[in-house]
C-alpha atoms as a PDB file:
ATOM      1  CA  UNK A   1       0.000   0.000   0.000  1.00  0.00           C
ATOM      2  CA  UNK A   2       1.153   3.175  -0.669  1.00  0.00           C
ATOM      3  CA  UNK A   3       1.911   6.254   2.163  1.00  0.00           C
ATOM      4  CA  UNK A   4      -0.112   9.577   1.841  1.00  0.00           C
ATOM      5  CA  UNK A   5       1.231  12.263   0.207  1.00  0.00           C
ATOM      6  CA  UNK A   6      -1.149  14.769   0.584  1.00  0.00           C
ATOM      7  CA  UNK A   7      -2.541  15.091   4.640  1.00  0.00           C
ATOM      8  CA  UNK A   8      -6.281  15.128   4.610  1.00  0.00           C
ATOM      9  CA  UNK A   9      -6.016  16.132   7.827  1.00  0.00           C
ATOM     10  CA  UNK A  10      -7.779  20.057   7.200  1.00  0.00           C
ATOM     11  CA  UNK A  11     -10.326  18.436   5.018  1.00  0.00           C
ATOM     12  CA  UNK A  12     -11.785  16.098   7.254  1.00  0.00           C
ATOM     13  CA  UNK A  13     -11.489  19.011  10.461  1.00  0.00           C
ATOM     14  CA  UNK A  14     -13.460  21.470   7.830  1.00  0.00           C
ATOM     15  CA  UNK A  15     -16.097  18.728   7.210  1.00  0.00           C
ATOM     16  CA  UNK A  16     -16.886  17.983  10.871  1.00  0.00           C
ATOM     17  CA  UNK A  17     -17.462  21.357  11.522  1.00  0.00           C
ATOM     18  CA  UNK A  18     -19.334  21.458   8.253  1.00  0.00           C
ATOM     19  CA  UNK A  19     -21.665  18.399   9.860  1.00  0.00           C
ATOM     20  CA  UNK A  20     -22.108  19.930  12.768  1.00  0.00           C
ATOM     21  CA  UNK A  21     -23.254  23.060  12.018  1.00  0.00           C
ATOM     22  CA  UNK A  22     -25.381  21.605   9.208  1.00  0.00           C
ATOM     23  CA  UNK A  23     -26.881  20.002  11.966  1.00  0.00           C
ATOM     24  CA  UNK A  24     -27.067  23.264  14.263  1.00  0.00           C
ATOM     25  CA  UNK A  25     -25.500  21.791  16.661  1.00  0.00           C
ATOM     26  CA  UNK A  26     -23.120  23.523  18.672  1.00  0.00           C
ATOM     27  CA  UNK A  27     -19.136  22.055  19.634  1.00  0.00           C
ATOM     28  CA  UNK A  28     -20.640  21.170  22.944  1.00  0.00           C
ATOM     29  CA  UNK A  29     -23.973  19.110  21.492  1.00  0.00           C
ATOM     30  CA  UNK A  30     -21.641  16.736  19.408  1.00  0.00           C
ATOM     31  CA  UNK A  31     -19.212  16.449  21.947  1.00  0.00           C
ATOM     32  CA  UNK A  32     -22.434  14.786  24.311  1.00  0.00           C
ATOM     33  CA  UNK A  33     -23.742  13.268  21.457  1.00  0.00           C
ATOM     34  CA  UNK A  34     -19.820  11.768  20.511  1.00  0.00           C
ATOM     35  CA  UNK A  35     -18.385  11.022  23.648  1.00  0.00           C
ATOM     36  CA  UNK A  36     -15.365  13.146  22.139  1.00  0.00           C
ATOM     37  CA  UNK A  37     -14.182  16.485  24.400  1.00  0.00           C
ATOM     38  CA  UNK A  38     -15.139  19.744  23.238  1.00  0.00           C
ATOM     39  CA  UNK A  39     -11.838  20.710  23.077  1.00  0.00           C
ATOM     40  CA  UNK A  40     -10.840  17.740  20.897  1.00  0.00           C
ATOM     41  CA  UNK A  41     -13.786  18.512  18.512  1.00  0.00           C
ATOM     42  CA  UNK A  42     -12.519  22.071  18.225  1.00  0.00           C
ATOM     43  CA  UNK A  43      -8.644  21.237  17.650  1.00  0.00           C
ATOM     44  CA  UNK A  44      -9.757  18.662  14.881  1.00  0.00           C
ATOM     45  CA  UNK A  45     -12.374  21.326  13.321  1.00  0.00           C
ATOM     46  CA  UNK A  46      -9.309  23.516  13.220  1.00  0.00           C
ATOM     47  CA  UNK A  47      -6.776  21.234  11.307  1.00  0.00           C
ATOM     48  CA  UNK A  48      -4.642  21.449  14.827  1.00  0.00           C
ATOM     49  CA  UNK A  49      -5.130  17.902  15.712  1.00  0.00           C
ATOM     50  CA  UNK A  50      -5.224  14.913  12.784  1.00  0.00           C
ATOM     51  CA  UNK A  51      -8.214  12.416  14.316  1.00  0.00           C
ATOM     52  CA  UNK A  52      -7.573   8.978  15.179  1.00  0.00           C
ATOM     53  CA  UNK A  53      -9.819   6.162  13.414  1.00  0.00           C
ATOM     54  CA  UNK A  54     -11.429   5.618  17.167  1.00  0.00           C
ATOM     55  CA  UNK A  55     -12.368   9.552  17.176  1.00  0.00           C
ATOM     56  CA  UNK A  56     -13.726   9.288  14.025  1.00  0.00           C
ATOM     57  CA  UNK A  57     -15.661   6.280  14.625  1.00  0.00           C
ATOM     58  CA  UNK A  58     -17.759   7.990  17.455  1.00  0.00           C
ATOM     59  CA  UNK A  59     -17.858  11.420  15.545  1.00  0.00           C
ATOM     60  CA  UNK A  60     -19.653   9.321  12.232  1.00  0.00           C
ATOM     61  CA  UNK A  61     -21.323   7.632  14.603  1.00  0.00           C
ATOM     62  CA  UNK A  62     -23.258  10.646  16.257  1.00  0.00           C
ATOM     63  CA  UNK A  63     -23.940  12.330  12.670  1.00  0.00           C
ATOM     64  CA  UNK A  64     -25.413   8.965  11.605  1.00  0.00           C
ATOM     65  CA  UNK A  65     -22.624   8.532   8.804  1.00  0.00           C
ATOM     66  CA  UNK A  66     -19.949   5.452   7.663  1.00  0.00           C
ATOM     67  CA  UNK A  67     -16.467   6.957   8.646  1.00  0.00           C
ATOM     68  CA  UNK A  68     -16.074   6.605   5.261  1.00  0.00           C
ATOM     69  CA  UNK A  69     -18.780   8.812   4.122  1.00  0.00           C
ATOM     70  CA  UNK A  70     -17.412  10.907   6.572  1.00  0.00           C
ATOM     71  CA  UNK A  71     -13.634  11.257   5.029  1.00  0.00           C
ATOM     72  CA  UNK A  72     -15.276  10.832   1.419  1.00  0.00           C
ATOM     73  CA  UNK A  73     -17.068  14.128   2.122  1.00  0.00           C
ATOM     74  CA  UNK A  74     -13.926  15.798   2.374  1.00  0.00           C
ATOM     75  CA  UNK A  75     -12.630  14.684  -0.792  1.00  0.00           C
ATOM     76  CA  UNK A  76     -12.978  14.986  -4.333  1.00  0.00           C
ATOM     77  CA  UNK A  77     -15.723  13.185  -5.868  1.00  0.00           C
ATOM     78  CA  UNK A  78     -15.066  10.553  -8.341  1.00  0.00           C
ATOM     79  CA  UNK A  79     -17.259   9.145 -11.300  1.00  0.00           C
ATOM     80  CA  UNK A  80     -18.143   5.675 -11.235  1.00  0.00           C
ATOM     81  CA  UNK A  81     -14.896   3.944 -11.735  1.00  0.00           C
ATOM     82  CA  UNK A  82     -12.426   4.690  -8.856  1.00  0.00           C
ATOM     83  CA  UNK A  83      -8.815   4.162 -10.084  1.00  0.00           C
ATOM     84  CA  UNK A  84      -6.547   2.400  -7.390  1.00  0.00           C
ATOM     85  CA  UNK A  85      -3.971   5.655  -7.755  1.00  0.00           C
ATOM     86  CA  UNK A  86      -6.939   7.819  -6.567  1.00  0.00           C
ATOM     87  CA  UNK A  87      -8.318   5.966  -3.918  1.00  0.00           C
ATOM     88  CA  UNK A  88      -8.355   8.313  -0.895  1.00  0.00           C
ATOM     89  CA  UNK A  89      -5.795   6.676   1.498  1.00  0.00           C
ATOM     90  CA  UNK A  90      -5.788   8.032   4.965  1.00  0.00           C
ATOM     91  CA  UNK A  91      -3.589   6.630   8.200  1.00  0.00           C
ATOM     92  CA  UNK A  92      -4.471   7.044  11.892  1.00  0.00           C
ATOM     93  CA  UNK A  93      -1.660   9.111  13.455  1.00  0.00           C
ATOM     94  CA  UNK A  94      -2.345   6.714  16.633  1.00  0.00           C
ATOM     95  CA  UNK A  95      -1.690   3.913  15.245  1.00  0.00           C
ATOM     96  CA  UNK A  96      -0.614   3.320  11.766  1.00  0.00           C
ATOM     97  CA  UNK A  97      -3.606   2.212  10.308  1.00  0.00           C
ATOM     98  CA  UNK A  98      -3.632   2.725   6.908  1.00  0.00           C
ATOM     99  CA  UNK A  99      -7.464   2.572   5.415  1.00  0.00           C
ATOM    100  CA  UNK A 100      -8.405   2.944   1.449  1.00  0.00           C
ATOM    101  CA  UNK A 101     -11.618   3.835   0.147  1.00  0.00           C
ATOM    102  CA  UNK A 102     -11.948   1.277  -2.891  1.00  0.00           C
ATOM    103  CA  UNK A 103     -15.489   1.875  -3.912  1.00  0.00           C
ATOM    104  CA  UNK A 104     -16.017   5.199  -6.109  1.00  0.00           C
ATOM    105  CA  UNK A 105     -18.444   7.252  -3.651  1.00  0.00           C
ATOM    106  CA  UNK A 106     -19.227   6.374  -0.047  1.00  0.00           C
ATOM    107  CA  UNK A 107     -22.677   7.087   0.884  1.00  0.00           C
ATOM    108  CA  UNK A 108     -24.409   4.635  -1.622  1.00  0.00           C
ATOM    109  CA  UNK A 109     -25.945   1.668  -0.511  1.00  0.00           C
ATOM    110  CA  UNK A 110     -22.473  -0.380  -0.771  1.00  0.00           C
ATOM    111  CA  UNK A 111     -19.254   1.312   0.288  1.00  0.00           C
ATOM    112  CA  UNK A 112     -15.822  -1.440   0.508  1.00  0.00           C
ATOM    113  CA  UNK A 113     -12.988   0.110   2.087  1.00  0.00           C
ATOM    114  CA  UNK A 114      -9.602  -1.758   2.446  1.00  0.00           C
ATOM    115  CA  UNK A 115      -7.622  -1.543   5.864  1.00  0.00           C
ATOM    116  CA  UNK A 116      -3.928  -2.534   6.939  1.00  0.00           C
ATOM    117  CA  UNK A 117      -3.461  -2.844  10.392  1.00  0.00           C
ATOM    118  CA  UNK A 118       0.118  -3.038  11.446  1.00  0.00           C
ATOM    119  CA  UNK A 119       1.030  -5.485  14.409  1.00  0.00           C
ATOM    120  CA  UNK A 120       0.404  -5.130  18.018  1.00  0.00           C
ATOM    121  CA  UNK A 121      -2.587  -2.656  17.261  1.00  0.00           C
ATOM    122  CA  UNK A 122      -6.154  -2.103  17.900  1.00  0.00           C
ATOM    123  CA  UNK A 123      -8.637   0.300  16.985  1.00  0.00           C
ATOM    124  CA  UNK A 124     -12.276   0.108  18.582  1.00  0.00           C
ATOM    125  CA  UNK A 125     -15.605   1.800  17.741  1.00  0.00           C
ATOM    126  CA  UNK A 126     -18.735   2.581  19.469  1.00  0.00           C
ATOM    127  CA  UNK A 127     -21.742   0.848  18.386  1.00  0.00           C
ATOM    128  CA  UNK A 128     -23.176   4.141  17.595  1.00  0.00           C
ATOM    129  CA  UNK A 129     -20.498   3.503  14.232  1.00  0.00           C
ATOM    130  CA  UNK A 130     -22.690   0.478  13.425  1.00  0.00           C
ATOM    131  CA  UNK A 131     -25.938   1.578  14.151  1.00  0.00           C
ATOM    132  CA  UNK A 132     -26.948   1.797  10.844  1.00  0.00           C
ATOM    133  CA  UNK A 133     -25.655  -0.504   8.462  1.00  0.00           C
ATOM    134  CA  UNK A 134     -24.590  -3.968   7.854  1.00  0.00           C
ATOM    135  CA  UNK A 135     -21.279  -5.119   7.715  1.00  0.00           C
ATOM    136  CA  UNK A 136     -18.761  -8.118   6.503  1.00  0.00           C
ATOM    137  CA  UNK A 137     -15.039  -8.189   7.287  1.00  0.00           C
ATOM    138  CA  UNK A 138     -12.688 -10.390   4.669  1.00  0.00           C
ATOM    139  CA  UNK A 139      -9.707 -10.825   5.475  1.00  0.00           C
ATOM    140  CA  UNK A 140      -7.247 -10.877   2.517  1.00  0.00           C
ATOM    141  CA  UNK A 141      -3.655 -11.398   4.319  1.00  0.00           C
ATOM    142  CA  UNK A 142      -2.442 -12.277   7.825  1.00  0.00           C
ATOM    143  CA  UNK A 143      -4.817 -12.809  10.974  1.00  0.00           C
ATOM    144  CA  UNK A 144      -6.986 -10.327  12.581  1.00  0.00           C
ATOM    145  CA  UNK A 145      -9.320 -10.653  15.991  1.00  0.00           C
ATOM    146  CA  UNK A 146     -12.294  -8.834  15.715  1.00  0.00           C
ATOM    147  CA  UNK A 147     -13.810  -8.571  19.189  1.00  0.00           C
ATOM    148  CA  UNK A 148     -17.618  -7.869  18.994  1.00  0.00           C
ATOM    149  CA  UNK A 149     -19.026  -6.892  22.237  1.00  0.00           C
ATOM    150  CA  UNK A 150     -17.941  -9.992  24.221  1.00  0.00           C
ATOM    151  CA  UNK A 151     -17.819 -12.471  21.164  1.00  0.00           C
ATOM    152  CA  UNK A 152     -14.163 -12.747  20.189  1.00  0.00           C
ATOM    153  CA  UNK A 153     -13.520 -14.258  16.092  1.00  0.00           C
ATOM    154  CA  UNK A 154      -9.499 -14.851  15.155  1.00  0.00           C
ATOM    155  CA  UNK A 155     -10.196 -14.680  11.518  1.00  0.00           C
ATOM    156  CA  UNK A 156      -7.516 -15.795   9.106  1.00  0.00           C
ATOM    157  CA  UNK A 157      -7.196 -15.323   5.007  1.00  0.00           C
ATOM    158  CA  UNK A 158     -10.293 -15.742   3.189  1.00  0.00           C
ATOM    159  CA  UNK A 159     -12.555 -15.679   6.576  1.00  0.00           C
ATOM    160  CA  UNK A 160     -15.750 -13.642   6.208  1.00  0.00           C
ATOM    161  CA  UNK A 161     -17.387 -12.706   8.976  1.00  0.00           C
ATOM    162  CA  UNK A 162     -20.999 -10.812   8.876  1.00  0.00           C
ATOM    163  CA  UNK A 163     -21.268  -8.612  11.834  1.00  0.00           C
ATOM    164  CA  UNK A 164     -24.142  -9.218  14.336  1.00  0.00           C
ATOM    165  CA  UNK A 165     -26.547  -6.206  15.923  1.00  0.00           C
ATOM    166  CA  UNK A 166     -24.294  -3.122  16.805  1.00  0.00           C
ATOM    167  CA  UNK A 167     -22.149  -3.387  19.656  1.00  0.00           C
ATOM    168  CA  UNK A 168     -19.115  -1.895  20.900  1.00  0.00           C
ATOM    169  CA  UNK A 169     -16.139  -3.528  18.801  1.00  0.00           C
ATOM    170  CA  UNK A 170     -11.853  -3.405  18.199  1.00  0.00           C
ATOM    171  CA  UNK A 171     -10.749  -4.436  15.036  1.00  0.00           C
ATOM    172  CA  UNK A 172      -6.825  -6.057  16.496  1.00  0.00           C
ATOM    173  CA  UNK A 173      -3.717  -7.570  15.126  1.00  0.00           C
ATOM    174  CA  UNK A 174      -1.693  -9.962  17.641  1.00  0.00           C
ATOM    175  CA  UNK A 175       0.334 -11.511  15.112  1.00  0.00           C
ATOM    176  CA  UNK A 176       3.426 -10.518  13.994  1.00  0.00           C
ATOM    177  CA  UNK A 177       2.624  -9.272  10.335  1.00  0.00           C
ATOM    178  CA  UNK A 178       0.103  -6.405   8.846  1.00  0.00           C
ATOM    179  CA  UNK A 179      -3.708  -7.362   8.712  1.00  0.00           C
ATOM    180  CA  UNK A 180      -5.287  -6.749   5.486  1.00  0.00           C
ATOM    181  CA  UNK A 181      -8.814  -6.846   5.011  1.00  0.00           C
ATOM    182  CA  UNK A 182     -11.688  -5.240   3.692  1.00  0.00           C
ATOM    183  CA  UNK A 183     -14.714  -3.639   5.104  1.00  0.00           C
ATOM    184  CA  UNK A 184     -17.802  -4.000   3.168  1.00  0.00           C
ATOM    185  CA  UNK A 185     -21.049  -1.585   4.506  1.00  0.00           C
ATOM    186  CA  UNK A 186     -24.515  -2.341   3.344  1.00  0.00           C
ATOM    187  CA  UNK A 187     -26.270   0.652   3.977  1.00  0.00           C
ATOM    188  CA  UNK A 188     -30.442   0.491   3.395  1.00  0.00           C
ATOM    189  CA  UNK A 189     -31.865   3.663   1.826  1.00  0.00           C
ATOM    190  CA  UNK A 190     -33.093   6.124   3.672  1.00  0.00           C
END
């Protein structure tokens, strides 16, 4: 996978606030309706502070949106066919987790993003991230443990594993190589 050249970083801070505010909610309504400090929001919203995948998770979450419909607001649209060397590629500064979006636009009823997840790391998201959509993991190289609430599945290359109702859950890598794996969302029409 290839590193990010150009930090999204402003982008996706300009399209929170741009949520929000759509929204008319103020910093401190999303920060009770997130879980995320007001003074976190505001840094982020700002460009002074790149968001971790966990921060976004509960920030799409409480605007009802896919993380990836999230990021894919902040960036370019593209037509129907989404060229691999235009993919928007973002990393979590937390953690090195490097996430693609494949599909060309998030926010139809199918988005399938594509995630590395270096060793020794784990990212978790609220259930409010799942509350409204389906999901299916596929893991394309090494091992990753998806913990779902208190279920725990060690899925391995080629696994599939359809997520259940929406519960807290940490996508982690205990082995010694990257996970690779894509996240496929099924989202019904509103």
């Amino acid at each position: 996978m290839s590193h990010i050249v150009d930090d999204p970083t402003a982008r996706i801070g300009a399209r929170i606030r741009l949520e929000r505010e759509g929204r008319g909610w103020s910093l401190s309504e999303l920060a009770d309706r997130s879980g995320v400090s007001r003074a976190m929001i505001n840094k982020v919203e700002r460009g002074e502070s790149s968001p971790t995948a966990t921060l976004l998770g509960r920030l799409s979450g409480a605007f009802a949106l896919t993380i990836s419909q999230l990021i894919s607001r902040a960036e370019p649209q593209a037509g129907r066919v989404s060229r691999a060397d235009d993919q928007p590629r973002w990393t979590d500064p937390a953690t090195g987790y490097v996430r693609r979006q494949v599909s060309p636009r998030a926010g139809g009823p199918t988005e399938l993003t594509e995630v590395e997840l270096p060793p020794g790391v784990e990212v978790a998201y609220p259930a409010a991230a799942y509350a409204f959509s389906r999901r299916l993991i596929w893991v394309m190289a090494g091992v990753l443990t998806y913990i779902e609430g208190e279920a725990v599945h060690v899925l391995e290359a080629g696994d599939c594993l359809e997520l259940g109702e929406p519960v807290d859950g940490a996508y982690r890598n205990d082995g010694p190589n990257p996970a690779r794996y894509a996240v496929v969302v099924l989202t019904p029409e509103r």
